[in-house]
C-alpha atoms as a PDB file:
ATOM      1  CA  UNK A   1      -1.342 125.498 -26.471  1.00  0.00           C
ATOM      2  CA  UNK A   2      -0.596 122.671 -24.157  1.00  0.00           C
ATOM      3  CA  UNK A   3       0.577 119.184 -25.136  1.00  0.00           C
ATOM      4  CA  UNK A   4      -2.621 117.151 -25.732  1.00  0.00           C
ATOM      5  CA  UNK A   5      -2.206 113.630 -25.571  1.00  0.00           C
ATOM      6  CA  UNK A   6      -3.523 110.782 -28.130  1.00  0.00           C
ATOM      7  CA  UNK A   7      -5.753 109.022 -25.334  1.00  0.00           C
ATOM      8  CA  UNK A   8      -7.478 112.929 -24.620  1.00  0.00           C
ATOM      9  CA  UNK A   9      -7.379 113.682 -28.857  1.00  0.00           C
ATOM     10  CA  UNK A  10      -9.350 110.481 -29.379  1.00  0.00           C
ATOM     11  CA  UNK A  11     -11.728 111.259 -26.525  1.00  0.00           C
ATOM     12  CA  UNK A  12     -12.895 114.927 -27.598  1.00  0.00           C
ATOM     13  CA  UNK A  13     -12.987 113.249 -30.985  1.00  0.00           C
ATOM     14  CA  UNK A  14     -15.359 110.785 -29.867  1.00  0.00           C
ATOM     15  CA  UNK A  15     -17.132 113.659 -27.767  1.00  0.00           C
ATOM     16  CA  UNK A  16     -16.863 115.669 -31.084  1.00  0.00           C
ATOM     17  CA  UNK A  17     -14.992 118.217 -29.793  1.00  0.00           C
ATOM     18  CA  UNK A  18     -11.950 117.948 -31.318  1.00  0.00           C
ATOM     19  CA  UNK A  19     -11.127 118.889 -35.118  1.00  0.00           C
ATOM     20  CA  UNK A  20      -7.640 118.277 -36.272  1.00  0.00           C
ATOM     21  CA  UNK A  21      -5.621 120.914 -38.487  1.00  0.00           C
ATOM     22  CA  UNK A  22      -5.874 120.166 -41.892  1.00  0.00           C
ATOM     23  CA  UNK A  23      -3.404 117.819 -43.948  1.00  0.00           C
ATOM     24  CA  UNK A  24      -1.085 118.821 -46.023  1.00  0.00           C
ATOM     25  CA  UNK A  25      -2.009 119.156 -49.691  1.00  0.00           C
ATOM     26  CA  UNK A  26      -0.915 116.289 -51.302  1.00  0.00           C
ATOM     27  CA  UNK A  27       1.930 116.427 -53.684  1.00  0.00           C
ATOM     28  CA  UNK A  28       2.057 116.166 -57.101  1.00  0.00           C
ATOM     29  CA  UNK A  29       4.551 114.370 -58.733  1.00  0.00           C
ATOM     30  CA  UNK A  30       3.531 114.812 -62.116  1.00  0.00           C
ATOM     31  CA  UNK A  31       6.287 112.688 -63.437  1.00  0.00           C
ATOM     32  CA  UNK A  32       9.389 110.670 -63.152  1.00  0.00           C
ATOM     33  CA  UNK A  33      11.345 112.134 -65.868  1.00  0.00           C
ATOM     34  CA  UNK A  34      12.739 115.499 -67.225  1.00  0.00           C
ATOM     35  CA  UNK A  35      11.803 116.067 -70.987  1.00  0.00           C
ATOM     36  CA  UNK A  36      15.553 114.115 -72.195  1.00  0.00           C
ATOM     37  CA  UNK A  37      14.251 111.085 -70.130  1.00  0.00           C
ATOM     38  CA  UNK A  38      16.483 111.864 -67.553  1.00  0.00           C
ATOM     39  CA  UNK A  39      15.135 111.190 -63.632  1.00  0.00           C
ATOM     40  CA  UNK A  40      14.148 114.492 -62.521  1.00  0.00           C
ATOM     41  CA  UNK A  41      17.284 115.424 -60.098  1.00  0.00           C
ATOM     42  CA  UNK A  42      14.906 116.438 -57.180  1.00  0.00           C
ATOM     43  CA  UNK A  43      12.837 113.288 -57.188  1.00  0.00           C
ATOM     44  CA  UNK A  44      14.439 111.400 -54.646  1.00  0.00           C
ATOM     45  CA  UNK A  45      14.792 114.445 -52.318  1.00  0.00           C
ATOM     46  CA  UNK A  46      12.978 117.713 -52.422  1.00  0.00           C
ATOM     47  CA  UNK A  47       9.880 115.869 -53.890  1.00  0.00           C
ATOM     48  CA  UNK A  48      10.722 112.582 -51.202  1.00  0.00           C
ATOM     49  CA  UNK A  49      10.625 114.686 -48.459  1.00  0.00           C
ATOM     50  CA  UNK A  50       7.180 116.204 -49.321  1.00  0.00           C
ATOM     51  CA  UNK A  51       5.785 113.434 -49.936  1.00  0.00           C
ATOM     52  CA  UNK A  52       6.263 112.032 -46.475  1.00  0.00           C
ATOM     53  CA  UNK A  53       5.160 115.762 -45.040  1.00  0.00           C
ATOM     54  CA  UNK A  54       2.559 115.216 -46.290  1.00  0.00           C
ATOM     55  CA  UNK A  55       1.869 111.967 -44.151  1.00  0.00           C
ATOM     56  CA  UNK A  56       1.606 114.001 -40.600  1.00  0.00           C
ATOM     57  CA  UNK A  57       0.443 117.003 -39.199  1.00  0.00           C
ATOM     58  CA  UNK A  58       3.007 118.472 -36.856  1.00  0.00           C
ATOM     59  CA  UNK A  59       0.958 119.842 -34.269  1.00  0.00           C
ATOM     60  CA  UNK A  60      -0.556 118.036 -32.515  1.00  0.00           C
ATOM     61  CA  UNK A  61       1.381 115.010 -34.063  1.00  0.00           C
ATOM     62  CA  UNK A  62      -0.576 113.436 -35.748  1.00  0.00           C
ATOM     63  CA  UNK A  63       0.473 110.336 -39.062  1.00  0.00           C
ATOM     64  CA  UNK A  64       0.257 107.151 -41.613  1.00  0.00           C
ATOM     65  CA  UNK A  65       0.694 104.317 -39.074  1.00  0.00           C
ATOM     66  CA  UNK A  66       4.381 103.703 -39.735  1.00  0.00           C
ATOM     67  CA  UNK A  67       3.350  99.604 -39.573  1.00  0.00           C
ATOM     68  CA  UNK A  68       1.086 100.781 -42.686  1.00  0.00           C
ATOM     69  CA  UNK A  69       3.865 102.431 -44.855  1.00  0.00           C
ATOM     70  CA  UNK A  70       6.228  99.598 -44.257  1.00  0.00           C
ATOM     71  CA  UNK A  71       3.517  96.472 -44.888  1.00  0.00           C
ATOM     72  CA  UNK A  72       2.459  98.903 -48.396  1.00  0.00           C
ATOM     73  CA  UNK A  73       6.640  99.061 -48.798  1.00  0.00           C
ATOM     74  CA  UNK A  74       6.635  95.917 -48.355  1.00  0.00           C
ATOM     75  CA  UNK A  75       4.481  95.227 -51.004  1.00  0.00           C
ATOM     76  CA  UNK A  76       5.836  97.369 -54.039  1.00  0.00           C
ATOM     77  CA  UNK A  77       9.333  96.064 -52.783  1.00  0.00           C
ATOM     78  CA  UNK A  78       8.180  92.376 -53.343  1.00  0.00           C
ATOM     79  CA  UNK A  79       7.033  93.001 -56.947  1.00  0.00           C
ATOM     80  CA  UNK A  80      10.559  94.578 -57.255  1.00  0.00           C
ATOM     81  CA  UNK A  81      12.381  91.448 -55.993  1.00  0.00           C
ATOM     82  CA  UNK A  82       9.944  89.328 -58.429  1.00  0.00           C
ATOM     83  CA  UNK A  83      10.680  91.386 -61.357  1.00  0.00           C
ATOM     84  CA  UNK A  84      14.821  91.569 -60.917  1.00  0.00           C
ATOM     85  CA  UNK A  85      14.851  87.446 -60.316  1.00  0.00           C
ATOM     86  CA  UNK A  86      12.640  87.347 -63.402  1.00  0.00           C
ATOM     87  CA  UNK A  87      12.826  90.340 -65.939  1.00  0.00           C
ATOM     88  CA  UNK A  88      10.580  88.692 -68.270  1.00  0.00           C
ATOM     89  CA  UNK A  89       7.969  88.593 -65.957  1.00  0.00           C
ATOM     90  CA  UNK A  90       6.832  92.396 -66.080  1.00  0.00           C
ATOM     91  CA  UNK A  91       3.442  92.011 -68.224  1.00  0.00           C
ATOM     92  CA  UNK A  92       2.479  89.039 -66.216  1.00  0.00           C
ATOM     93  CA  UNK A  93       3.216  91.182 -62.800  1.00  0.00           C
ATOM     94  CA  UNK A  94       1.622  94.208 -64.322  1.00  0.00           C
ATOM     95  CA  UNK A  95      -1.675  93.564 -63.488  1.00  0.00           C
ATOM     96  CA  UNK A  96      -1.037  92.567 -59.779  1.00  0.00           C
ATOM     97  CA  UNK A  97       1.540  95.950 -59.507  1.00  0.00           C
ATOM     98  CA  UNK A  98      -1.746  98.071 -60.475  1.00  0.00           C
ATOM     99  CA  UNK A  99      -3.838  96.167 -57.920  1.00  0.00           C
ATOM    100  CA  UNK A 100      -1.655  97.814 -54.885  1.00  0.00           C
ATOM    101  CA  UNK A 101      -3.893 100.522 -55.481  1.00  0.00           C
ATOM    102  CA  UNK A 102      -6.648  98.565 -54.513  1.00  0.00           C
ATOM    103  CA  UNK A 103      -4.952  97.142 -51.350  1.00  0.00           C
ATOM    104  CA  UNK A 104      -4.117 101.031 -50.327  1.00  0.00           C
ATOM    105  CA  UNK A 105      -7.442 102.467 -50.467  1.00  0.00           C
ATOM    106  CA  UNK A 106      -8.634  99.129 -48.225  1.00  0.00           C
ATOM    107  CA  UNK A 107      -5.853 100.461 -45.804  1.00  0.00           C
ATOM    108  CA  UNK A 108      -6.977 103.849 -46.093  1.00  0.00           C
ATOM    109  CA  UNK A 109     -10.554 102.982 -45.203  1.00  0.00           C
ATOM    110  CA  UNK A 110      -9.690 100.774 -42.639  1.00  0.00           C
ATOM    111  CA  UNK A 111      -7.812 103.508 -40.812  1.00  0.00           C
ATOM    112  CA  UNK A 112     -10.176 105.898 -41.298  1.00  0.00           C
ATOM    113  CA  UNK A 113     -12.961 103.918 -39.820  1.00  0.00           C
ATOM    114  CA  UNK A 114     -11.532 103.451 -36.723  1.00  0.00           C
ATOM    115  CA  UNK A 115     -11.519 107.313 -36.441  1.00  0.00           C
ATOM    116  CA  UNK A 116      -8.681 107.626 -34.346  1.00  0.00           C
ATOM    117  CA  UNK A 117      -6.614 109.199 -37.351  1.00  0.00           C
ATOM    118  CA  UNK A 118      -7.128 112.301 -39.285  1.00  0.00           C
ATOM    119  CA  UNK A 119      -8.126 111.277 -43.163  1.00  0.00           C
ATOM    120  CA  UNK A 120      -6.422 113.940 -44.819  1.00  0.00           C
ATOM    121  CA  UNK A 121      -2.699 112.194 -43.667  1.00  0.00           C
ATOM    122  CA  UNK A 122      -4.223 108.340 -45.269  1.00  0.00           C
ATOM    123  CA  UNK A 123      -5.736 110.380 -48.228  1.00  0.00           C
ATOM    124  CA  UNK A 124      -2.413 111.767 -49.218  1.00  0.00           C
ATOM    125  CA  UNK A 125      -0.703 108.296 -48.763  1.00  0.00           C
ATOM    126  CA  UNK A 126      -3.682 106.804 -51.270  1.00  0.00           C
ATOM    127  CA  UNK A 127      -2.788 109.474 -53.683  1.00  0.00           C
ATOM    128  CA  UNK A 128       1.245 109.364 -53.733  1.00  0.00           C
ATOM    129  CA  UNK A 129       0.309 105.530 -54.171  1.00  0.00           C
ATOM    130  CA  UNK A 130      -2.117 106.207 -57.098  1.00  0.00           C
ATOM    131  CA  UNK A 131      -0.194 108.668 -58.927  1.00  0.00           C
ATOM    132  CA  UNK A 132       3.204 106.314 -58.685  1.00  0.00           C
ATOM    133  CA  UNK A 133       1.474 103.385 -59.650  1.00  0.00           C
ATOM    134  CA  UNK A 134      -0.230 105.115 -62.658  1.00  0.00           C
ATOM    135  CA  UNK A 135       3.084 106.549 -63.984  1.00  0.00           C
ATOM    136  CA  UNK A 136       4.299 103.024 -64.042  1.00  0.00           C
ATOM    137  CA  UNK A 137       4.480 101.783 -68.062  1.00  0.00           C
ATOM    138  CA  UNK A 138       7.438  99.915 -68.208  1.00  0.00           C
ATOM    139  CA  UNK A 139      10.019  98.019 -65.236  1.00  0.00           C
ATOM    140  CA  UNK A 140      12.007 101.282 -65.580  1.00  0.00           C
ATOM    141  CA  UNK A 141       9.199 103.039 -64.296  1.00  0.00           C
ATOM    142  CA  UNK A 142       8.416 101.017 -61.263  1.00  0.00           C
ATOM    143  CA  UNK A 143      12.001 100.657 -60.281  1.00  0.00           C
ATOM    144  CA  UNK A 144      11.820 104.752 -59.921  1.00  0.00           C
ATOM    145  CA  UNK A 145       8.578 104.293 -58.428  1.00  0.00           C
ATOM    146  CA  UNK A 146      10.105 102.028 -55.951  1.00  0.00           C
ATOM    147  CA  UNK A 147      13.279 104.138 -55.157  1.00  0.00           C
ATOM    148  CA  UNK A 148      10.723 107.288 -54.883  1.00  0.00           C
ATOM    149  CA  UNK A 149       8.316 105.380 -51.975  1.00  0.00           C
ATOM    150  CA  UNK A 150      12.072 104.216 -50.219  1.00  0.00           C
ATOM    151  CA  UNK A 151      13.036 107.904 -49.984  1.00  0.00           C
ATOM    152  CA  UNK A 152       9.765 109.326 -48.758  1.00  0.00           C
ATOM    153  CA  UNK A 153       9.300 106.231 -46.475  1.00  0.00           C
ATOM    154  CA  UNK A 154      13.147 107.462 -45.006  1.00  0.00           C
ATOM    155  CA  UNK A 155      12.029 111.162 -44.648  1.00  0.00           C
ATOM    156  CA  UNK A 156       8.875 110.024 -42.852  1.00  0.00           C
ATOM    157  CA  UNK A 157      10.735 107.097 -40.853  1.00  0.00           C
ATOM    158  CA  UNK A 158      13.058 110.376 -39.676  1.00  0.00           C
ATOM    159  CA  UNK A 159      10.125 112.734 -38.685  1.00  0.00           C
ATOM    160  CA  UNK A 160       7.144 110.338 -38.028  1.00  0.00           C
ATOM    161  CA  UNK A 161       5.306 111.686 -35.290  1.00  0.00           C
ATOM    162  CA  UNK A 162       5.010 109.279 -31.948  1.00  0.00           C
ATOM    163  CA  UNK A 163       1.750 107.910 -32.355  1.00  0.00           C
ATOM    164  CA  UNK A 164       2.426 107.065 -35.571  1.00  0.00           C
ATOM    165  CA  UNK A 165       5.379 104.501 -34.509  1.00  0.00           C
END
């Protein structure tokens, strides 16, 4: 199959002749933490590096807006920067961590409307986001929720397709 180009995906989209593979299934992190309340020893890798897989399609290349993942990163890291300046902080801050979720299903809608993405790619960024930020009870949590969305956002950074730069 030949190279097809964003500007001639977008116009058999429009045309409705174009269907994008499907996305990758989203991962499933299930949890931060082995049953001795240990960090799982793959987390930061094996499980890193399919999360971000599961942010493209490989052919035709197709991804999360990289200007997405870093303004959401952007986000989770601020908390983080709150939090160490001001451990005591973490119930107030609560609240406003759990309302990223909120913020990434705006951006998720948002991209989608402008149907010149494929869903499935912003649907498995809304639901790495969900599932970290629900697994967050205590600052121990988020700070391995943070580390987590810095590894997959390196793996993705490494292998983002083009139009997603």
């Amino acid at each position: 199959m030949a190279y097809e180009n964003r500007e001639s995906r977008d116009n058999r989209r429009q045309q409705g002749h174009y269907e994008a593979p499907p996305a990758p299934k989203p991962v499933v992190i299930g949890g931060f933490y082995t049953a001795d309340n240990k960090i799982k020893p793959d987390l930061f890798d094996k499980t890193a590096r399919e999360i971000a897989e599961s942010f493209y399609i490989r052919n035709p290349q197709i991804g999360v807006s990289i200007t997405q993942l870093r303004r959401l990163f952007d986000e989770v890291k601020r908390f983080e920067q709150i939090l160490d300046a001001s451990p005591g902080q973490w119930e107030a801050q609560l609240p406003y961590i759990k309302m990223i979720k909120s913020k990434v299903s705006y951006t998720v809608a948002r991209a989608v409307k402008q149907k010149s993405v494929e869903e499935g790619v912003y649907k498995n960024l809304a639901d790495f986001m969900t599932q970290g930020i629900d697994l967050v009870k205590e600052l121990r949590d988020y700070h391995v929720f943070v580390s987590l969305f810095e590894a997959a956002y390196g793996f993705y950074y490494e292998k983002a397709p083009k139009s997603a730069n």
